[in-house]
Protein backbone atom coordinates (compact mmCIF):
# COMPACT_ATOMS: atom_id res chain seq x y z
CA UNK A 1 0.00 0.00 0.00
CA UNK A 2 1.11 3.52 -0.76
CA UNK A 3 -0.02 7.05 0.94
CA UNK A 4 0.61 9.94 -0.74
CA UNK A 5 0.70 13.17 1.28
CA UNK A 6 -0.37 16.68 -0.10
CA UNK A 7 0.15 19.81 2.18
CA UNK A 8 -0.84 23.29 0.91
CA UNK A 9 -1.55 26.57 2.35
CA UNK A 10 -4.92 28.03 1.98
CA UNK A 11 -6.20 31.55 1.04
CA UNK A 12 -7.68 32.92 4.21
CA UNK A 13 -11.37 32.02 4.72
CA UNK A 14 -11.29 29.32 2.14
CA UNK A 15 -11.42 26.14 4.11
CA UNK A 16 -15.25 25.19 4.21
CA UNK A 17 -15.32 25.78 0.39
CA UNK A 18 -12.17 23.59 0.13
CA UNK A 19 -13.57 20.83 2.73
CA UNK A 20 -17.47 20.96 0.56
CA UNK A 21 -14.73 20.56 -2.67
CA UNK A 22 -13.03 17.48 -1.00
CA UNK A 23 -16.07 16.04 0.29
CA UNK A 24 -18.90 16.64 -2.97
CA UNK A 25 -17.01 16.58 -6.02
CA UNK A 26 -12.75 15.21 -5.46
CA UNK A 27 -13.69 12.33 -2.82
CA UNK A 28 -16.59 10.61 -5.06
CA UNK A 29 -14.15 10.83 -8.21
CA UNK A 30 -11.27 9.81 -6.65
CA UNK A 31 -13.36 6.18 -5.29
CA UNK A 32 -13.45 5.99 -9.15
CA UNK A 33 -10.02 5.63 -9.44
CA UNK A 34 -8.04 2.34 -9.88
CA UNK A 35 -6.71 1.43 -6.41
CA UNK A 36 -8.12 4.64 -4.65
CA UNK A 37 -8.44 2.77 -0.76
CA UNK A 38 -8.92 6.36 1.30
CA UNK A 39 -8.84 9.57 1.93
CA UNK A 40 -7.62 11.49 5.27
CA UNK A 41 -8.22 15.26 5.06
CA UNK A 42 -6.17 17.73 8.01
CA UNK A 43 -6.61 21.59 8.60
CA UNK A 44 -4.20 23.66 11.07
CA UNK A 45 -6.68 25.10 14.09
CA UNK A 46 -6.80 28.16 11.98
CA UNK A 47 -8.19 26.91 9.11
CA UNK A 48 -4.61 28.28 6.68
CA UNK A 49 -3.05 25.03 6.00
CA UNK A 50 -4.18 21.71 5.21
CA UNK A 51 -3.06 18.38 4.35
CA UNK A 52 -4.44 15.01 2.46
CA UNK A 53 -3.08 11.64 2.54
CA UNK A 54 -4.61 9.36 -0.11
CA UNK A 55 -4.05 5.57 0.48
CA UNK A 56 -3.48 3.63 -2.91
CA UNK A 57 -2.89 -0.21 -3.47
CA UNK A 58 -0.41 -0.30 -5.55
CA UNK A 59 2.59 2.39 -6.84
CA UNK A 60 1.46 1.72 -10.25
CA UNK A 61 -2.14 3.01 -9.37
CA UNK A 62 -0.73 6.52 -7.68
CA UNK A 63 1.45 6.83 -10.30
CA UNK A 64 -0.99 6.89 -12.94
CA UNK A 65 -3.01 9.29 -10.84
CA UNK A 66 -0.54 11.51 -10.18
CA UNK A 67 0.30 12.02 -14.07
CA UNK A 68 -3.52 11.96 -14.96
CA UNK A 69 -5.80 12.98 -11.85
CA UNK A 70 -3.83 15.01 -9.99
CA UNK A 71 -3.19 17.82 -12.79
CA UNK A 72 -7.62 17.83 -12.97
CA UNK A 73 -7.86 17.66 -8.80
CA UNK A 74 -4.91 20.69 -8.68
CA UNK A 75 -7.23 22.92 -10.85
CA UNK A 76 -10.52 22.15 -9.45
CA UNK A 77 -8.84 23.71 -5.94
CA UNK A 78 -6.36 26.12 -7.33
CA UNK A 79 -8.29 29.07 -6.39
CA UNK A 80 -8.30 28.47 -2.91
CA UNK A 81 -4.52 27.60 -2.58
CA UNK A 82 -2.29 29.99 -1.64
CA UNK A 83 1.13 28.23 -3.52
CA UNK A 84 2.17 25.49 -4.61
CA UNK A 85 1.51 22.07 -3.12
CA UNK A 86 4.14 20.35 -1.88
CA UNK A 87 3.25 16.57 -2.21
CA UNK A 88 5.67 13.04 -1.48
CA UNK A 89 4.56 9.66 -1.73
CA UNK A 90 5.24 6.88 0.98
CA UNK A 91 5.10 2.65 1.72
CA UNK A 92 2.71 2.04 3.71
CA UNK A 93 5.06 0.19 6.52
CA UNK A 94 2.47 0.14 9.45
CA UNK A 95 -0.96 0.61 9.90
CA UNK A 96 -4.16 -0.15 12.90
CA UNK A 97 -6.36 -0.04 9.73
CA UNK A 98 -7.24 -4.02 10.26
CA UNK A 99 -7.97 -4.02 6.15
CA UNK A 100 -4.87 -2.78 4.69
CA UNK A 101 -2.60 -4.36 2.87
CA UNK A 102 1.11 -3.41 3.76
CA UNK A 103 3.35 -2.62 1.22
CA UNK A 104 6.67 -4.32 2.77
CA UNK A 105 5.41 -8.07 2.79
CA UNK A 106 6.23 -9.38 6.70
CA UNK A 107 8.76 -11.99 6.65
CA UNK A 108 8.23 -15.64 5.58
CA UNK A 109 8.28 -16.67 9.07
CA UNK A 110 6.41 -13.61 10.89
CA UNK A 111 3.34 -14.09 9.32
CA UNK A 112 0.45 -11.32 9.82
CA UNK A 113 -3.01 -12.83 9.69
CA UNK A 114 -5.86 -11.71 7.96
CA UNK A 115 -8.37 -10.68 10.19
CA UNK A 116 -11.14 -9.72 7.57
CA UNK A 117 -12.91 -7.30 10.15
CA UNK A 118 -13.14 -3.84 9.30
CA UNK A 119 -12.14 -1.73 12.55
CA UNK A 120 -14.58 -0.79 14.90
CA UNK A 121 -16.14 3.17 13.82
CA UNK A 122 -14.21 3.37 10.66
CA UNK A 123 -16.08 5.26 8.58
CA UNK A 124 -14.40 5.45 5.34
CA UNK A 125 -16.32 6.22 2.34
CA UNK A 126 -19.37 7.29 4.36
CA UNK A 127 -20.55 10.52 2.72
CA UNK A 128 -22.50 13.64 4.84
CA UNK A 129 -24.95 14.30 2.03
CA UNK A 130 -25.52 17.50 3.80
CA UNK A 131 -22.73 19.56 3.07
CA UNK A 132 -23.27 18.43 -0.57
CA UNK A 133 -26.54 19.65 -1.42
């Protein structure tokens, strides 16, 4: 598994319009995506800088979003950026997300099993229809 990590400033007063962006029209495109797994959006207490961390499958998969989605996703919230992203990519090493897989494989004789429960109160991919109407 791969996370890729976007932090960008904000233009001041801009962070509900970027968090109704995220949530109605980047989050329900990106579950489109080949090997799109999750999304984790952070904002600073005062609302100026923010951060993403997308969780992809495989490198192949965040590659070809990063040449071909990202460019689209950039535009769509250019206007309320205040610079230039700065973005990096990571292996997914360790997680308490029981349904991940990792991207280092454990060693042949430290097996990790395969629980097959989703964690308690995760809530990925649950949408808030109403901050999208």
């Amino acid at each position: 598994m791969f996370a890729r990590k976007v932090a960008a400033r904000l233009k001041p007063n801009s962070l509900r319009e970027f968090t109704n962006l995220i949530e109605c029209e980047i989050l329900p495109w990106l579950r489109k995506q080949k090997g799109f797994l999750d999304l984790i959006t952070l904002a600073a207490p005062d609302g100026t800088e923010i951060a993403t961390v997308s969780f992809w499958d495989h490198k192949e998969n965040e590659e070809a979003y990063n040449s071909s989605g990202y460019p689209q996703v950039l535009t769509a919230l250019g206007a309320l950026m205040d610079g230039t992203p700065y973005v990096k990519t990571f292996y997914v090493v360790s997680s308490t997300f029981q349904r991940v897989t990792l991207s280092w494989p454990p060693k042949a004789d430290d097996p990790v099993p395969e629980t097959g429960a989703a964690q308690p109160g995760y809530l990925s991919y649950e949408i808030r229809p109403e901050i999208c109407d």
